[in-house]
PDB file of N, CA and C in Angstrom:
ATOM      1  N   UNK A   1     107.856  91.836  91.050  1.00  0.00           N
ATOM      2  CA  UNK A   1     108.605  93.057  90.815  1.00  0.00           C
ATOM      3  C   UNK A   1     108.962  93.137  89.349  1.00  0.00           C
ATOM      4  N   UNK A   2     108.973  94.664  88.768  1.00  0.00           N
ATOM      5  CA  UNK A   2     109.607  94.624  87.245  1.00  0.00           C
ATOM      6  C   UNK A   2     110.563  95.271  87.537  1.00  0.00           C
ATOM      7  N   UNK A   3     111.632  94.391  86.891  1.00  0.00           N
ATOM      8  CA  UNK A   3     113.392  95.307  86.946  1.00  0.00           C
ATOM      9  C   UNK A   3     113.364  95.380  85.506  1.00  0.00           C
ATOM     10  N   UNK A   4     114.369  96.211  85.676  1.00  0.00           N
ATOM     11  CA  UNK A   4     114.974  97.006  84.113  1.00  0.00           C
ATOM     12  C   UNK A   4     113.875  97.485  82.763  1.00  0.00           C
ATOM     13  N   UNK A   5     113.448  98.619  84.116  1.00  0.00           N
ATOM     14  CA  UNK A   5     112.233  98.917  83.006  1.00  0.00           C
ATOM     15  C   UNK A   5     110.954  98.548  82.553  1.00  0.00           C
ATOM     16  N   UNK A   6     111.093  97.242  83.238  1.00  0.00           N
ATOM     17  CA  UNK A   6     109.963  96.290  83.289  1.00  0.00           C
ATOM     18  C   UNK A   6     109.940  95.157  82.237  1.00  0.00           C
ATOM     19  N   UNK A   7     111.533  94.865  81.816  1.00  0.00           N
ATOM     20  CA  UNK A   7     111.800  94.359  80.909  1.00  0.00           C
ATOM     21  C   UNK A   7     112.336  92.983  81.730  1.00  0.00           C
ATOM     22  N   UNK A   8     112.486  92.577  82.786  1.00  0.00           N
ATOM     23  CA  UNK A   8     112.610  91.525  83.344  1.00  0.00           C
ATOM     24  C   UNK A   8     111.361  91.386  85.280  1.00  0.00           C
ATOM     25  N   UNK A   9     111.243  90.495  85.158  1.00  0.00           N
ATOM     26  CA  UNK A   9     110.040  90.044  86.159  1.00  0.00           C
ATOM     27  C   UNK A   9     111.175  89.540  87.558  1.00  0.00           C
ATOM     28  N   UNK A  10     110.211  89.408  88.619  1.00  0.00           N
ATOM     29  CA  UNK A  10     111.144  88.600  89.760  1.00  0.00           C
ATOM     30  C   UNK A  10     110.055  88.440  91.031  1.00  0.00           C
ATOM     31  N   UNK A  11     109.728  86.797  90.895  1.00  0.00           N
ATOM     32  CA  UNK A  11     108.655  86.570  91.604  1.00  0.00           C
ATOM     33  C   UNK A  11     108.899  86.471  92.649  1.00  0.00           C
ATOM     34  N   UNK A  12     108.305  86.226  94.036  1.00  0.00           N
ATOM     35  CA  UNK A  12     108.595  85.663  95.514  1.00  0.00           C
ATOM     36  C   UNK A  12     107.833  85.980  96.318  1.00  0.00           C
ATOM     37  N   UNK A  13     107.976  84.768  97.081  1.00  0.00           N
ATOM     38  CA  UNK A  13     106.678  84.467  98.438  1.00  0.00           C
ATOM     39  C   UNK A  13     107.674  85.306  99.373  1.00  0.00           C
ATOM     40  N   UNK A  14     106.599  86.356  99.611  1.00  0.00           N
ATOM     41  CA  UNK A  14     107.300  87.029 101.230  1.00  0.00           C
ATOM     42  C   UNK A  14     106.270  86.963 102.508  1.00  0.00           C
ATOM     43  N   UNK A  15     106.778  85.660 103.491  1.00  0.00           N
ATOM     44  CA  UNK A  15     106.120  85.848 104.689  1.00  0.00           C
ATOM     45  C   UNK A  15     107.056  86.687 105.626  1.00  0.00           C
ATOM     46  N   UNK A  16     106.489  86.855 106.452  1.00  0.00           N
ATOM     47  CA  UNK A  16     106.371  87.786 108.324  1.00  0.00           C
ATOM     48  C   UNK A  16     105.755  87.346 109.176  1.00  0.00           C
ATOM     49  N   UNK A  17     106.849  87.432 110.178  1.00  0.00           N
ATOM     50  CA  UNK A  17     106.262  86.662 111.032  1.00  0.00           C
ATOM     51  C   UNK A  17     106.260  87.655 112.658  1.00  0.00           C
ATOM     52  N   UNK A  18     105.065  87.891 113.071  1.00  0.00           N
ATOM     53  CA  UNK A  18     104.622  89.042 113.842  1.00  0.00           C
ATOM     54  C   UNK A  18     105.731  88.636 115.223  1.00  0.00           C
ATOM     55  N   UNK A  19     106.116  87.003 115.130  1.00  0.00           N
ATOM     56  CA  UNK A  19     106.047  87.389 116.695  1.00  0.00           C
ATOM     57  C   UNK A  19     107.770  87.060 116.694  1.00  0.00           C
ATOM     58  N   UNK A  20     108.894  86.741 115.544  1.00  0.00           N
ATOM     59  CA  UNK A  20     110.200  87.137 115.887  1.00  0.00           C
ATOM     60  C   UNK A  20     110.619  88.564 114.931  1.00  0.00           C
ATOM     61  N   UNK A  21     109.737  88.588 114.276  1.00  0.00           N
ATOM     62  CA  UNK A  21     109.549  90.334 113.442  1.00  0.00           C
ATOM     63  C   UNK A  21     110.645  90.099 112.400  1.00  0.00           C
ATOM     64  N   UNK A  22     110.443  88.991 111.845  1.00  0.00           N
ATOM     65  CA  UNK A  22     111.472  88.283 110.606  1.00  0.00           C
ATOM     66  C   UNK A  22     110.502  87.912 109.218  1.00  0.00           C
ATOM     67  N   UNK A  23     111.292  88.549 108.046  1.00  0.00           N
ATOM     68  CA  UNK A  23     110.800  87.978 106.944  1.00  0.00           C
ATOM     69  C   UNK A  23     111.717  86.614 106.367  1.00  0.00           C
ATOM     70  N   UNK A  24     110.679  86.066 105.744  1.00  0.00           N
ATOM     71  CA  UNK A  24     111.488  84.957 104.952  1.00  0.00           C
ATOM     72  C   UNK A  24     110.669  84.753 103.435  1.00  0.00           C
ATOM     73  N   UNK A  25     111.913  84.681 102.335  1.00  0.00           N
ATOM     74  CA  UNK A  25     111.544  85.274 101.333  1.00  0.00           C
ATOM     75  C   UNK A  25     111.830  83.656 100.164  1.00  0.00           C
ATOM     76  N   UNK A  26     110.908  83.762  99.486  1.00  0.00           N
ATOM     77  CA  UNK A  26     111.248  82.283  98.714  1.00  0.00           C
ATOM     78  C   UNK A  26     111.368  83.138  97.387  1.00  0.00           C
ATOM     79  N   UNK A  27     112.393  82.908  96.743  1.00  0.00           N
ATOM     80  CA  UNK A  27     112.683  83.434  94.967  1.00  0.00           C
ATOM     81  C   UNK A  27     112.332  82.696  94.074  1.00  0.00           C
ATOM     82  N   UNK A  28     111.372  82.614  93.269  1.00  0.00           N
ATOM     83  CA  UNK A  28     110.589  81.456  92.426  1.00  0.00           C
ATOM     84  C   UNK A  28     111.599  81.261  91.169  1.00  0.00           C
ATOM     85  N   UNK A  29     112.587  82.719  90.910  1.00  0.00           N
ATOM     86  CA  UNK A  29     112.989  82.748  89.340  1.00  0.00           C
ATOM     87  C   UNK A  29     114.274  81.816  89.580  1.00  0.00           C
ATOM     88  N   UNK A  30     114.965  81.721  90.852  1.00  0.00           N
ATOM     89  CA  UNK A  30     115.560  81.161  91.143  1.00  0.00           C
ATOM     90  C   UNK A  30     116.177  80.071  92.079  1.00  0.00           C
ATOM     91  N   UNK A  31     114.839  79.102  92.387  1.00  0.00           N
ATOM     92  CA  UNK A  31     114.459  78.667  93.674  1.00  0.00           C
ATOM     93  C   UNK A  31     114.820  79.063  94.520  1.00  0.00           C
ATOM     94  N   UNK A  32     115.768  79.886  95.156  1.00  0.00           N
ATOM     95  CA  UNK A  32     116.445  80.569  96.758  1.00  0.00           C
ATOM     96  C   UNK A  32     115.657  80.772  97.571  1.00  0.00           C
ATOM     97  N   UNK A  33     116.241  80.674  98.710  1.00  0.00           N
ATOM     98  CA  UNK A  33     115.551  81.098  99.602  1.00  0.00           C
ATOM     99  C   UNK A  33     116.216  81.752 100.588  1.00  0.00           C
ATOM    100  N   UNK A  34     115.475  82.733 101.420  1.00  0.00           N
ATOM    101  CA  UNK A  34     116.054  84.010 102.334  1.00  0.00           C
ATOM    102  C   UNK A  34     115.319  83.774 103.245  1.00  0.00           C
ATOM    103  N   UNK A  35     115.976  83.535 104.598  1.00  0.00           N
ATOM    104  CA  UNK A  35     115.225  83.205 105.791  1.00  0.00           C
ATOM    105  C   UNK A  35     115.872  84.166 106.838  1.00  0.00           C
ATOM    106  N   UNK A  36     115.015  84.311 108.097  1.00  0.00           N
ATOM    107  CA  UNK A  36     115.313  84.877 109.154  1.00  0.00           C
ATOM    108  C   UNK A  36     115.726  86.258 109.196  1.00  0.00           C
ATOM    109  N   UNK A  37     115.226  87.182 108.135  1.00  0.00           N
ATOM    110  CA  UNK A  37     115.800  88.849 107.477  1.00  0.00           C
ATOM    111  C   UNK A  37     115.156  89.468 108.457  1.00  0.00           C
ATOM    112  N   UNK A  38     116.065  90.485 109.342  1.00  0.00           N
ATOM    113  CA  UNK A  38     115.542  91.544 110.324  1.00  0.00           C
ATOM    114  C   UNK A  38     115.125  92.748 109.068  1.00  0.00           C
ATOM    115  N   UNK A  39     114.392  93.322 109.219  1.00  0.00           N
ATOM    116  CA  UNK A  39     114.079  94.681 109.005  1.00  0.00           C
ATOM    117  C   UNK A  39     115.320  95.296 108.140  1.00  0.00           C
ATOM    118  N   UNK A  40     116.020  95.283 108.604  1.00  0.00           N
ATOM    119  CA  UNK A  40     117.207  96.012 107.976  1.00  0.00           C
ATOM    120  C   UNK A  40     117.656  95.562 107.383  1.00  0.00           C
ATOM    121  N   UNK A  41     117.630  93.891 107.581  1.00  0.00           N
ATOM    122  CA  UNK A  41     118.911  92.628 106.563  1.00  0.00           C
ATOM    123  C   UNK A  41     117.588  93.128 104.931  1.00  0.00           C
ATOM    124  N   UNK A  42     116.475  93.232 105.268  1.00  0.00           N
ATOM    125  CA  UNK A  42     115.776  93.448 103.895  1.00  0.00           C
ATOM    126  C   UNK A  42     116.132  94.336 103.199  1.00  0.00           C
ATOM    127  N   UNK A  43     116.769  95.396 103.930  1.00  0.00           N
ATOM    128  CA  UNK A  43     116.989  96.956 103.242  1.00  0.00           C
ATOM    129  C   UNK A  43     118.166  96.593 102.204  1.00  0.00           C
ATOM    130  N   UNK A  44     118.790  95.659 103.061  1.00  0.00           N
ATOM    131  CA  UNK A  44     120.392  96.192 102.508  1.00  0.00           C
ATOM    132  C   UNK A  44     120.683  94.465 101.856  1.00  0.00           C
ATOM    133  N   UNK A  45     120.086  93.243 102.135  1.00  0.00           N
ATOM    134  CA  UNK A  45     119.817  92.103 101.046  1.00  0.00           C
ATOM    135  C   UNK A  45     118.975  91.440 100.401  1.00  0.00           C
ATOM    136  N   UNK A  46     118.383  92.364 100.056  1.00  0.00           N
ATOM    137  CA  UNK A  46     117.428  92.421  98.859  1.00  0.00           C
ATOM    138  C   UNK A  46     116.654  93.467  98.225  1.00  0.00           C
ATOM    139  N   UNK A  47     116.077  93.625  97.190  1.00  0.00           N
ATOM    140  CA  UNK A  47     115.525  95.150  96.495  1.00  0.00           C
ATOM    141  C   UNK A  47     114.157  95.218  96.457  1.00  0.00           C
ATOM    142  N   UNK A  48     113.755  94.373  97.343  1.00  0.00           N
ATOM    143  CA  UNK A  48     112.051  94.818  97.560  1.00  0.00           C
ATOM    144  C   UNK A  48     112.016  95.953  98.142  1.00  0.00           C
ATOM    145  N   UNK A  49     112.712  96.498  98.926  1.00  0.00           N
ATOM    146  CA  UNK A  49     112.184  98.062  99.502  1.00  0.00           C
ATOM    147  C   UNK A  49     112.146  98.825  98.472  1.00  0.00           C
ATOM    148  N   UNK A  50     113.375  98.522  97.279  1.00  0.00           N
ATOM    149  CA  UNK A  50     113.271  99.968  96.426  1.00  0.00           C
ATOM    150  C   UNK A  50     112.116  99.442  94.920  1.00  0.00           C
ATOM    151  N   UNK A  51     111.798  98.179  95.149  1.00  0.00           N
ATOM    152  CA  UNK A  51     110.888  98.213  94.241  1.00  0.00           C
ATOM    153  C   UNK A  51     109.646  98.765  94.929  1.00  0.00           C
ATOM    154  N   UNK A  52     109.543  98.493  96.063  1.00  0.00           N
ATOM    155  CA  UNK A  52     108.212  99.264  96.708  1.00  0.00           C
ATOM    156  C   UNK A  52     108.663 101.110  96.480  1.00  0.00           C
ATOM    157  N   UNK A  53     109.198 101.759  96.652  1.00  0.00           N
ATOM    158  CA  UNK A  53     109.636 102.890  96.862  1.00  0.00           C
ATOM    159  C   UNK A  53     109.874 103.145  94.951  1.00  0.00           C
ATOM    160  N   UNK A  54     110.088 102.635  94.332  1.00  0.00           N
ATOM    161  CA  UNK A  54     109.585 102.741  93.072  1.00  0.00           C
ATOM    162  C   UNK A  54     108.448 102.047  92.332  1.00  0.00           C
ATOM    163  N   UNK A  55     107.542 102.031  92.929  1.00  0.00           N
ATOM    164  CA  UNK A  55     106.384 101.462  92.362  1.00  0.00           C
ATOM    165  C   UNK A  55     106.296 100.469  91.182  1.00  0.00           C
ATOM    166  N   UNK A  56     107.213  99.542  91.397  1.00  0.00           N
ATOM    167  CA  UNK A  56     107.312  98.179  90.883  1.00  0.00           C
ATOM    168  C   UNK A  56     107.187  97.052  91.354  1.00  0.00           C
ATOM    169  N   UNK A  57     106.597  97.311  92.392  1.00  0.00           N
ATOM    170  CA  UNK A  57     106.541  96.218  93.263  1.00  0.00           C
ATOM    171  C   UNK A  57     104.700  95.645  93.497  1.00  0.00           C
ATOM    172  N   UNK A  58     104.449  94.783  92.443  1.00  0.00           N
ATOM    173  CA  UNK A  58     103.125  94.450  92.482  1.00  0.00           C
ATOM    174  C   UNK A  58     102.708  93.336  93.472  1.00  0.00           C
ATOM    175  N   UNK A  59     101.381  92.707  93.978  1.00  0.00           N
ATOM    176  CA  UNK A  59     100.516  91.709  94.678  1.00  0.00           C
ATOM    177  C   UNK A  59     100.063  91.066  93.615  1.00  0.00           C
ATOM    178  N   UNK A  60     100.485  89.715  93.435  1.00  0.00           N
ATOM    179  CA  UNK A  60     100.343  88.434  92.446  1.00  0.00           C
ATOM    180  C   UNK A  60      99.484  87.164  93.062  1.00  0.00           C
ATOM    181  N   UNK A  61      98.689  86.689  92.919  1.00  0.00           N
ATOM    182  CA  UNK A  61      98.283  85.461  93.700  1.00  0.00           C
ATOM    183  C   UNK A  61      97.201  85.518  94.684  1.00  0.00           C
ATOM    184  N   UNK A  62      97.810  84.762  95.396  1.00  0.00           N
ATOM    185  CA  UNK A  62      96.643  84.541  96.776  1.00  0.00           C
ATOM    186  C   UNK A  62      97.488  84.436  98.168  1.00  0.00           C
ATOM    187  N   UNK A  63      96.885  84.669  99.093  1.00  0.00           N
ATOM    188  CA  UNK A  63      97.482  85.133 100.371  1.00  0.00           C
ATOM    189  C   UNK A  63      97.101  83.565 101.272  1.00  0.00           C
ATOM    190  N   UNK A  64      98.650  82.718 101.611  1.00  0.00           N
ATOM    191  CA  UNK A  64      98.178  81.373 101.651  1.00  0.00           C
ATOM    192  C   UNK A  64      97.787  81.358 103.577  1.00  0.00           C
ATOM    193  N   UNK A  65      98.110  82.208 104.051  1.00  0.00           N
ATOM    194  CA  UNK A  65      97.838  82.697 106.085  1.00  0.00           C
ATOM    195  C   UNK A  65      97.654  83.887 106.156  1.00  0.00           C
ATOM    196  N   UNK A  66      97.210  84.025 107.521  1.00  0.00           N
ATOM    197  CA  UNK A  66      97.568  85.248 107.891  1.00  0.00           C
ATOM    198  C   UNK A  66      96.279  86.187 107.487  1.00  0.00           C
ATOM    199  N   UNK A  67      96.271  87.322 107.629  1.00  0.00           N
ATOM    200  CA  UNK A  67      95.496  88.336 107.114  1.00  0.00           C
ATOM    201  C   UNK A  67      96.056  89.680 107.093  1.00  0.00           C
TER     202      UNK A  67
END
């Protein structure tokens, strides 16, 4: 993701998991980690929706499961 303009970066592994319908989110800039996020806990604790919804929200890497 680019925040502030694109003047600061903010990396992280986001898996999903199909079958309790939970993300869990690893923060690289700040080792953290976010586990067990319903749908909604994403909306409202953390800003990947509005970096997606503002088109800052890029695909970095390689996809380590899943398809």
């Amino acid at each position: 993701m680019l925040l502030v303009g694109g003047l600061c970066r903010s990396s992280k592994e986001i898996h999903y998991d199909e079958q309790t319908k939970r993300f869990d989110i690893y923060n690289e800039i700040d080792d953290t980690y976010q586990s067990n996020l319903t749908e909604k806990a994403l909306h409202t604790k953390t800003n990947i929706p509005e970096a997606i919804k503002n088109g800052v929200f890029y695909y970095h890497g390689e996809q380590l499961w899943g398809i």
